[in-house]
C-alpha atoms as a PDB file:
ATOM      1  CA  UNK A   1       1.366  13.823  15.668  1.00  0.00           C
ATOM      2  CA  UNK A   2       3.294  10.689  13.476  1.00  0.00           C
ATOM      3  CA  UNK A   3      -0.143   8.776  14.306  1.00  0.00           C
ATOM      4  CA  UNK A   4      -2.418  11.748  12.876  1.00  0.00           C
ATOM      5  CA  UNK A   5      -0.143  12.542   9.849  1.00  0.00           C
ATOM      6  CA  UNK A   6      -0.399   8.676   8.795  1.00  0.00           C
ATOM      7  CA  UNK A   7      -4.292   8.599   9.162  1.00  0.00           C
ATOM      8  CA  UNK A   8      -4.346  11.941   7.074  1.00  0.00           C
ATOM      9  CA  UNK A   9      -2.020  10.375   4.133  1.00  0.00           C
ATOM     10  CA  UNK A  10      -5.326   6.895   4.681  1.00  0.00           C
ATOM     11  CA  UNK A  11      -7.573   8.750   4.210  1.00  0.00           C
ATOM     12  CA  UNK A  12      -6.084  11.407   1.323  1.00  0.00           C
ATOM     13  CA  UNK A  13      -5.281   7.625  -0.492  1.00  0.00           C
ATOM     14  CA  UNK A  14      -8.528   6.647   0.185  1.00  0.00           C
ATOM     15  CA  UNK A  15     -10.142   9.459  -1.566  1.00  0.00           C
ATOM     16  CA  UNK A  16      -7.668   9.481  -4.558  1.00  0.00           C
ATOM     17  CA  UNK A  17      -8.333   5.753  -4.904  1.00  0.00           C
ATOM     18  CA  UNK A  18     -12.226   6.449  -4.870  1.00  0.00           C
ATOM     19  CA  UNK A  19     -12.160   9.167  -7.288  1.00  0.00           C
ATOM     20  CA  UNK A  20      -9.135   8.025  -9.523  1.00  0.00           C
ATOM     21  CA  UNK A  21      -8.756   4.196  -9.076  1.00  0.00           C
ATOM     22  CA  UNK A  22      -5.755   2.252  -7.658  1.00  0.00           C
ATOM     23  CA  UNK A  23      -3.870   1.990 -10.832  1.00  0.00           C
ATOM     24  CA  UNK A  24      -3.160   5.661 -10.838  1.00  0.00           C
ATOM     25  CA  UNK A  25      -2.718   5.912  -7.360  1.00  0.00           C
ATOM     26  CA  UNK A  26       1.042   8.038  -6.575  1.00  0.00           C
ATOM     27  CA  UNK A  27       2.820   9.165  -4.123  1.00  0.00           C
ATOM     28  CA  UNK A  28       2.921  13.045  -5.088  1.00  0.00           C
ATOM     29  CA  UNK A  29      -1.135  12.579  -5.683  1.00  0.00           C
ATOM     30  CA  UNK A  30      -1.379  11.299  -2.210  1.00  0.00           C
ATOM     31  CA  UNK A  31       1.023  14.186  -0.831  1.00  0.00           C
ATOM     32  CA  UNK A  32      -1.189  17.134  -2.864  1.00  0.00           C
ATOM     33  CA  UNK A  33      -4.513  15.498  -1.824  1.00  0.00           C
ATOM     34  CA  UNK A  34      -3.332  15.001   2.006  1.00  0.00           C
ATOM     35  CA  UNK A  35      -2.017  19.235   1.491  1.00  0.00           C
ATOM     36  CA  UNK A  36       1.752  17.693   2.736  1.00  0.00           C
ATOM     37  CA  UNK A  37       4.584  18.445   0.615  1.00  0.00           C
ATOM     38  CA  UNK A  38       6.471  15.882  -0.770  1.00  0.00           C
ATOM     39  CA  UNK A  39       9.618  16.352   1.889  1.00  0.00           C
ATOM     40  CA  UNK A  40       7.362  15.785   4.840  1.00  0.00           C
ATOM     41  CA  UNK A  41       5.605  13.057   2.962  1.00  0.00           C
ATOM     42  CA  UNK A  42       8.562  11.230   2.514  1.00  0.00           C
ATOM     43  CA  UNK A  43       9.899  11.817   6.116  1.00  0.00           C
ATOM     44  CA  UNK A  44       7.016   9.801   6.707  1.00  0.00           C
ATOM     45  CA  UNK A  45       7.011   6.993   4.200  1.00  0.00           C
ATOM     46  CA  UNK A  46       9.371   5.977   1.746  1.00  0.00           C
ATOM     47  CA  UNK A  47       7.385   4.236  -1.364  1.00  0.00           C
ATOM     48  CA  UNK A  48       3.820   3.792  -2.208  1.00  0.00           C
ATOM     49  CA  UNK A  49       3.558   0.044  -0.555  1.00  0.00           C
ATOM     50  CA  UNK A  50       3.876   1.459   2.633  1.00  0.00           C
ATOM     51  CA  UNK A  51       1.360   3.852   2.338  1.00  0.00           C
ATOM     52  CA  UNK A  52      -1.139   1.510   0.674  1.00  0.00           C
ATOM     53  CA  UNK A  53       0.012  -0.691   3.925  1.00  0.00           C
ATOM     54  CA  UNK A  54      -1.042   1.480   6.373  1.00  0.00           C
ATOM     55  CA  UNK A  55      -3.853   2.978   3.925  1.00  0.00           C
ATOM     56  CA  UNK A  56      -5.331  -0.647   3.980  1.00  0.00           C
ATOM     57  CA  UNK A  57      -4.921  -2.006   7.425  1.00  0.00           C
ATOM     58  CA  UNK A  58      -6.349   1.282   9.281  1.00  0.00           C
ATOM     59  CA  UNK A  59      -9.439   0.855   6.886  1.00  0.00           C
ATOM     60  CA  UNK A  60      -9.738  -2.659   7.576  1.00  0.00           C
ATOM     61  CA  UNK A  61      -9.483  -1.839  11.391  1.00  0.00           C
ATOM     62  CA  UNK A  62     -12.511   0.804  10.905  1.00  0.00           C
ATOM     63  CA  UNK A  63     -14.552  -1.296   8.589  1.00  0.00           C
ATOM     64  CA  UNK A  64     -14.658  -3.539  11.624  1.00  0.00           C
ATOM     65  CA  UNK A  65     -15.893  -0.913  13.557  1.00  0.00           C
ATOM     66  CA  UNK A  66     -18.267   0.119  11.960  1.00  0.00           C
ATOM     67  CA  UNK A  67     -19.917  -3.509  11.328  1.00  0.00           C
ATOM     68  CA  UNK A  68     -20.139  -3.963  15.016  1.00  0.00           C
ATOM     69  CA  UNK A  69     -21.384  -0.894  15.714  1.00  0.00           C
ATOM     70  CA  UNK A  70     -23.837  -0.761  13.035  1.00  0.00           C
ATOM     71  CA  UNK A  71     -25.066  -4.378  13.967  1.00  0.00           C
ATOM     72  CA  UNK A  72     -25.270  -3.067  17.701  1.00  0.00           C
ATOM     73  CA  UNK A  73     -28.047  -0.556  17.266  1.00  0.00           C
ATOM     74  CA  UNK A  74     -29.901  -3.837  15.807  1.00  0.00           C
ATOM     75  CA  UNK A  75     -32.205  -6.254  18.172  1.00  0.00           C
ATOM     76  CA  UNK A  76     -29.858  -9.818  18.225  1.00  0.00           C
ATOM     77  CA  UNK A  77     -30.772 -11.905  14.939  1.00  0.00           C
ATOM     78  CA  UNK A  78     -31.669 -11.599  11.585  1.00  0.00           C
ATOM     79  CA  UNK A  79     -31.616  -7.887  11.820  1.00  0.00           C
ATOM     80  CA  UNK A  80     -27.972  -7.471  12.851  1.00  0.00           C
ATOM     81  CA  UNK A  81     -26.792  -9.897  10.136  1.00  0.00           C
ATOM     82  CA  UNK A  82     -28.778  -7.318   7.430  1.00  0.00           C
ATOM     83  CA  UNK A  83     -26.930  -4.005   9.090  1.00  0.00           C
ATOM     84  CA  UNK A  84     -23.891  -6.609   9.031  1.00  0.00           C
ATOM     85  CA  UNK A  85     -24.369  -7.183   5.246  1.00  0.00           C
ATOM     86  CA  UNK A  86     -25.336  -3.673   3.691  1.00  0.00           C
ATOM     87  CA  UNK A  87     -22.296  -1.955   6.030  1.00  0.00           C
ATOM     88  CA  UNK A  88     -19.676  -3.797   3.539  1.00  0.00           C
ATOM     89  CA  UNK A  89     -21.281  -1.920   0.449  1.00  0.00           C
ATOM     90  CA  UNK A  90     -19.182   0.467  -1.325  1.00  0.00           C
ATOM     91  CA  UNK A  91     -21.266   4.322  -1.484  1.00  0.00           C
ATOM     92  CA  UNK A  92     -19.569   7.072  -3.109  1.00  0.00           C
ATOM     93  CA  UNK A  93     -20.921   8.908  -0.432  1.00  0.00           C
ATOM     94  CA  UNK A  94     -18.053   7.132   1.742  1.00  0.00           C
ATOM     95  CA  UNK A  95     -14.941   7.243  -0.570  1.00  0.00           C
ATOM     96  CA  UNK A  96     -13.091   5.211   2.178  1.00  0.00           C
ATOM     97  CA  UNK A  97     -15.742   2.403   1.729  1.00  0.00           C
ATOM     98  CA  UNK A  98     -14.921   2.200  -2.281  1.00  0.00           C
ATOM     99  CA  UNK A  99     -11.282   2.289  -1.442  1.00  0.00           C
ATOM    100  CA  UNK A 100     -10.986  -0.397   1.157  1.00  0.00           C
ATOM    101  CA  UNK A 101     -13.452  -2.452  -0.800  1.00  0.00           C
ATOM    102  CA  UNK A 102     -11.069  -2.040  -4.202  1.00  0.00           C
ATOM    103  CA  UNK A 103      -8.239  -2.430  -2.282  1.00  0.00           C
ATOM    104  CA  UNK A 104      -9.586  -6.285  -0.984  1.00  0.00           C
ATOM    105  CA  UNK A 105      -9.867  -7.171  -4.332  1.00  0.00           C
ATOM    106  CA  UNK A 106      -6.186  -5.642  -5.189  1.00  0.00           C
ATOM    107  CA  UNK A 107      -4.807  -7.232  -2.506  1.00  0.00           C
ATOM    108  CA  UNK A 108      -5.943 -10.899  -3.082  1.00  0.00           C
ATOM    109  CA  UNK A 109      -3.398 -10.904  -5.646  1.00  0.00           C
ATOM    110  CA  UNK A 110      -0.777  -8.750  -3.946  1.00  0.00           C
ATOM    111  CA  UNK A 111       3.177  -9.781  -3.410  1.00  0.00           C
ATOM    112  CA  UNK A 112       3.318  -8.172  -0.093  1.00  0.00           C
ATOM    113  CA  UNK A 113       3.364 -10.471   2.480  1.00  0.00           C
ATOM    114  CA  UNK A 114       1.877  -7.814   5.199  1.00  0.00           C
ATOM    115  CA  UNK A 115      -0.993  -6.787   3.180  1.00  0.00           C
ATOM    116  CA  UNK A 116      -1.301 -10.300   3.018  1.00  0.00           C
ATOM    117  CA  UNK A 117      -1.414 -11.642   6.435  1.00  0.00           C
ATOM    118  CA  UNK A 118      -3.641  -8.270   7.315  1.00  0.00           C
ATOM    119  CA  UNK A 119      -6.327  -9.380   4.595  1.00  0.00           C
ATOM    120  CA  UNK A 120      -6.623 -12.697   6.146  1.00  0.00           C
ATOM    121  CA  UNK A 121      -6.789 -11.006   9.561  1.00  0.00           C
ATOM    122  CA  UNK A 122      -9.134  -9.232   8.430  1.00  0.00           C
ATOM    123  CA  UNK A 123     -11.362 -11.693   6.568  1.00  0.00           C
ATOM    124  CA  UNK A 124     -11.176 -14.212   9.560  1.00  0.00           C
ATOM    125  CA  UNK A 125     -12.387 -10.985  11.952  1.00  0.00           C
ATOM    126  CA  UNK A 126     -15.341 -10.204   9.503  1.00  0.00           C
ATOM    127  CA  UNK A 127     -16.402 -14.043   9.239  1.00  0.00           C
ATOM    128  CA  UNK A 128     -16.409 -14.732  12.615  1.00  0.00           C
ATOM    129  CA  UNK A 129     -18.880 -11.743  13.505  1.00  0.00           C
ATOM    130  CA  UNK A 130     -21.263 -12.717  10.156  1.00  0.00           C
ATOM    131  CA  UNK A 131     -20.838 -16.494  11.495  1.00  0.00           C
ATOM    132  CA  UNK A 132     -22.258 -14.968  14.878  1.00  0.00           C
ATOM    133  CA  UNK A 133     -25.068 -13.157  13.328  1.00  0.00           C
ATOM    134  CA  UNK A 134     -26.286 -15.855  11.438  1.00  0.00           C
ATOM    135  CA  UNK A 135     -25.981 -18.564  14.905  1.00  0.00           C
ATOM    136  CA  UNK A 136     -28.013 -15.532  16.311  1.00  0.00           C
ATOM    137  CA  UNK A 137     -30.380 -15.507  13.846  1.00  0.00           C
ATOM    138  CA  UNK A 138     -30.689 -19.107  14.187  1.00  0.00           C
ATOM    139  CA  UNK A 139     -31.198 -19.247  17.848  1.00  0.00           C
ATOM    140  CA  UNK A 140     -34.146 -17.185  17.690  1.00  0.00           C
ATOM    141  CA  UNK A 141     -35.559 -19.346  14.490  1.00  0.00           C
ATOM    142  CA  UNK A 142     -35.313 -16.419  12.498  1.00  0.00           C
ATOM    143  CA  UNK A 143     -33.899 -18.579   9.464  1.00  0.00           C
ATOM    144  CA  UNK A 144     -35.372 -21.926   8.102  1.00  0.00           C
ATOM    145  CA  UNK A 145     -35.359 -24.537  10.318  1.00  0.00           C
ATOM    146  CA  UNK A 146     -33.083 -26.184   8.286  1.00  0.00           C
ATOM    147  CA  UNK A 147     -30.783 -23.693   7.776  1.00  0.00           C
ATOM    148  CA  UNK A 148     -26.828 -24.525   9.297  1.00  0.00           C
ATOM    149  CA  UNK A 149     -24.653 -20.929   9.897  1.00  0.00           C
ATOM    150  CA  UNK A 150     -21.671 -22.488   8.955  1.00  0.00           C
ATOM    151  CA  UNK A 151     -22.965 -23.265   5.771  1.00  0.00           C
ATOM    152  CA  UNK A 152     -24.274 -19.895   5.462  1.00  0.00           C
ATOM    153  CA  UNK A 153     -21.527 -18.342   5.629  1.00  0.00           C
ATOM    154  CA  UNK A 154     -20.065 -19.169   1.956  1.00  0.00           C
ATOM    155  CA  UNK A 155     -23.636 -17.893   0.712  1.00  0.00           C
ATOM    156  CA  UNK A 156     -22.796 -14.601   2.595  1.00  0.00           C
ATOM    157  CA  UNK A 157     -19.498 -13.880   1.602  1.00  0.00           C
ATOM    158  CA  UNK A 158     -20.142 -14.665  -1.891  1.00  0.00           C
ATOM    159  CA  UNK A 159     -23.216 -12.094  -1.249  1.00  0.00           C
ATOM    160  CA  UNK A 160     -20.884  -9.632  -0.424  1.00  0.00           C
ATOM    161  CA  UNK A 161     -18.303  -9.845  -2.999  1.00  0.00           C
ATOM    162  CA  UNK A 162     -20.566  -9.987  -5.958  1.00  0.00           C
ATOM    163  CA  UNK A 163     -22.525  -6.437  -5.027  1.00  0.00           C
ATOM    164  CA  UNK A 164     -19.249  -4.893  -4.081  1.00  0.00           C
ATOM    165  CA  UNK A 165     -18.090  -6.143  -7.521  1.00  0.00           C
ATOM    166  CA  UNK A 166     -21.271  -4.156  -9.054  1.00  0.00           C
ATOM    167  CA  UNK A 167     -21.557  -1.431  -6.780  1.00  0.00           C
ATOM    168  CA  UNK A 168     -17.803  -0.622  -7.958  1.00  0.00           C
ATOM    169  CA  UNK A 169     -17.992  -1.250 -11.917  1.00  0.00           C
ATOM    170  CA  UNK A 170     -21.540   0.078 -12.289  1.00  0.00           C
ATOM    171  CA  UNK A 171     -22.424   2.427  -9.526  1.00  0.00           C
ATOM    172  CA  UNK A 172     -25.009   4.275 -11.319  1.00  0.00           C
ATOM    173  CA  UNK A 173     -27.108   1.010 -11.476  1.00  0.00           C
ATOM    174  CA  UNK A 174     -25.878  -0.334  -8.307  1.00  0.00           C
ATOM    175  CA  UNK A 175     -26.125   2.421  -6.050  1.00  0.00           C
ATOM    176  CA  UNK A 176     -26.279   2.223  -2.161  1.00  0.00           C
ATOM    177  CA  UNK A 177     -30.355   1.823  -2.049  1.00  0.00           C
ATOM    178  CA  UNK A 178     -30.442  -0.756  -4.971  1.00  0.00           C
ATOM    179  CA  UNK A 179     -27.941  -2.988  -3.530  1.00  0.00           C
ATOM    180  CA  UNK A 180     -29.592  -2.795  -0.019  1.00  0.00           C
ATOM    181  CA  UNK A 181     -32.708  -4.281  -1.773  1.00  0.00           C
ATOM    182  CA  UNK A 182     -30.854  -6.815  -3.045  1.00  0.00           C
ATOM    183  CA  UNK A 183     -29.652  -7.722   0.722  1.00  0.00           C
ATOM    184  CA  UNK A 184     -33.473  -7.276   1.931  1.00  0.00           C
ATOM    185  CA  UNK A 185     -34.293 -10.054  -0.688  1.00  0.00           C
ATOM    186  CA  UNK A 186     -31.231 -12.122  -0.231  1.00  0.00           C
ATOM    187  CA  UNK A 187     -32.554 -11.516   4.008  1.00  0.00           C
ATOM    188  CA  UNK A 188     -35.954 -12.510   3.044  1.00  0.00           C
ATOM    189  CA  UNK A 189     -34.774 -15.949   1.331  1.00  0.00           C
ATOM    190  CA  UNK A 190     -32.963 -16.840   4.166  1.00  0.00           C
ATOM    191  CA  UNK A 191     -35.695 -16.383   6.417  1.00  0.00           C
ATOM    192  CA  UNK A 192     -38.285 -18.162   4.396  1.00  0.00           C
ATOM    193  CA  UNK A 193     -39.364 -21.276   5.412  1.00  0.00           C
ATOM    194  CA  UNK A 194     -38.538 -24.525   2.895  1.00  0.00           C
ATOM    195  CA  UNK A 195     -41.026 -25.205   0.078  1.00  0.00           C
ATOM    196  CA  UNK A 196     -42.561 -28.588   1.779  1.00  0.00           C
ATOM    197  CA  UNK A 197     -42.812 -31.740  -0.789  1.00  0.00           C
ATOM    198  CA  UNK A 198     -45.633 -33.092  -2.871  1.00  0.00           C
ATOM    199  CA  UNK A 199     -46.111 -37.006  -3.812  1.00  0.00           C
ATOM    200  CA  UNK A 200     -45.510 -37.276  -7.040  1.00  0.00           C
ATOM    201  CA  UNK A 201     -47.409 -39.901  -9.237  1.00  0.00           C
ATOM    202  CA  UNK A 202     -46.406 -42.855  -6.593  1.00  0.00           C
ATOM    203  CA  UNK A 203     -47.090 -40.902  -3.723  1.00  0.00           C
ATOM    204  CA  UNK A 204     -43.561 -40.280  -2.928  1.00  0.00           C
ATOM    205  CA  UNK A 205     -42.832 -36.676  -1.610  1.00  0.00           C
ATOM    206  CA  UNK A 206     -41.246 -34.603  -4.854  1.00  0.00           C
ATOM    207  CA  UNK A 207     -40.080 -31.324  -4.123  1.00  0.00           C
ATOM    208  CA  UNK A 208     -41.595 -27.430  -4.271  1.00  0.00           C
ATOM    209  CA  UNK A 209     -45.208 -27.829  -3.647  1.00  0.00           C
ATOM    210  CA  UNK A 210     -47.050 -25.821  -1.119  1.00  0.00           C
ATOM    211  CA  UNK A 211     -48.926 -27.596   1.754  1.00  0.00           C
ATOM    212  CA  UNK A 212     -52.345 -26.345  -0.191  1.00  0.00           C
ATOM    213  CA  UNK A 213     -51.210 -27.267  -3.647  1.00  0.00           C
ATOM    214  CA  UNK A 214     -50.339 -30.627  -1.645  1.00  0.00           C
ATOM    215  CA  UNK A 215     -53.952 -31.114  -0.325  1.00  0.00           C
ATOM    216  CA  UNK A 216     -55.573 -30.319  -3.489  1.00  0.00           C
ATOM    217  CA  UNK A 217     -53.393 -33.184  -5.265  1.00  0.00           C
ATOM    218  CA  UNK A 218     -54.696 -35.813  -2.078  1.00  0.00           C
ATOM    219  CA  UNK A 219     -58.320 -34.904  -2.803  1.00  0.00           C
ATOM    220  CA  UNK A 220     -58.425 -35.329  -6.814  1.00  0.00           C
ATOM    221  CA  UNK A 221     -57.118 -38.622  -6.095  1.00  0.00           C
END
């Protein structure tokens, strides 16, 4: 029942976060919008940074989830890391996906040293499965041949961060379909093959030339 109570009090912070913000997020909010009152809410926790604690970590542990199972219902490869991608984006429709995503941001900077240690928990867990996508996606030469998943991985996570970052401060612009275009185009890059080079005016290759535009150049000269 304990177990229950405290996913009840998650997910009534995650909505009040979603529709109210963090900075306004307080304990008798959480209590009304959970339907607890406020002496079996505090039975239960004792101050706010508990409940954004748990509140946090249980939404971490289902974001997690839901990657992997979203991924799953995907053929291995480029396909997975896409599900992979557009699951971390913030939809009003999911008020628990706005919270945990403005809650990462809050917590980068937080003084708590469990929050803390569960954000880097939880970043290491999310890297290593979009490190895996992308060495799956390179396995079955879905991505440039000169592409190195490791040094993907950077490019991904900064991906991520910066459409969370708009999906949160302007979701009317960045809603849930826009920013999955953006991650079929950011998909699409990273599946494109590199430009080949062109000889410059020595005949040295130069850089961003197609193999026609290449030909044509061989045959005026």
């Amino acid at each position: 029942e304990l177990d229950a109570r405290r996913l009840a009090i998650a997910q009534a912070a995650w909505r009040t976060i979603a529709r109210e913000g963090l900075e306004r997020l307080t304990l008798r909010r959480i209590a009304r919008e959970a339907g607890f009152t406020t002496g079996v809410f505090f039975n239960i926790y004792s101050d706010k940074q508990e409940v954004l604690r748990d509140a946090f970590l249980i939404a971490a542990r289902r974001s997690a989830e839901r990657i992997e199972q979203r991924a799953a219902r995907e053929p291995p490869g480029i396909a997975r890391l896409r599900a992979a991608i557009a699951e971390f984006i913030p939809s009003t429709e999911r008020p628990e996906s706005v919270a945990y995503t403005v809650m990462c941001f809050a917590v980068r900077d937080s003084a708590d040293p469990a929050l803390i240690a569960g954000y880097r928990r939880k970043s290491e867990q999310h890297n290593a499965l979009l490190t895996g996508y992308l060495a799956e996606a390179a396995a079955s030469r879905e991505l440039s041949s000169s592409a190195d998943p490791v040094q993907l991985l950077p490019l991904v996570t900064a991906l991520i961060d910066g459409i969370c970052l708009k999906a949160l401060n302007d979701p009317a612009r960045y809603s849930l379909p826009a920013c999955e275009k953006i991650v079929d185009s950011f998909i699409e890059l990273l599946a494109s093959p590199p430009t080949p080079a062109s000889p410059d005016a020595s005949g040295r290759a130069r850089p961003g030339t197609s193999p026609k535009q290449l030909s044509r150049t061989r045959r005026v000269r």
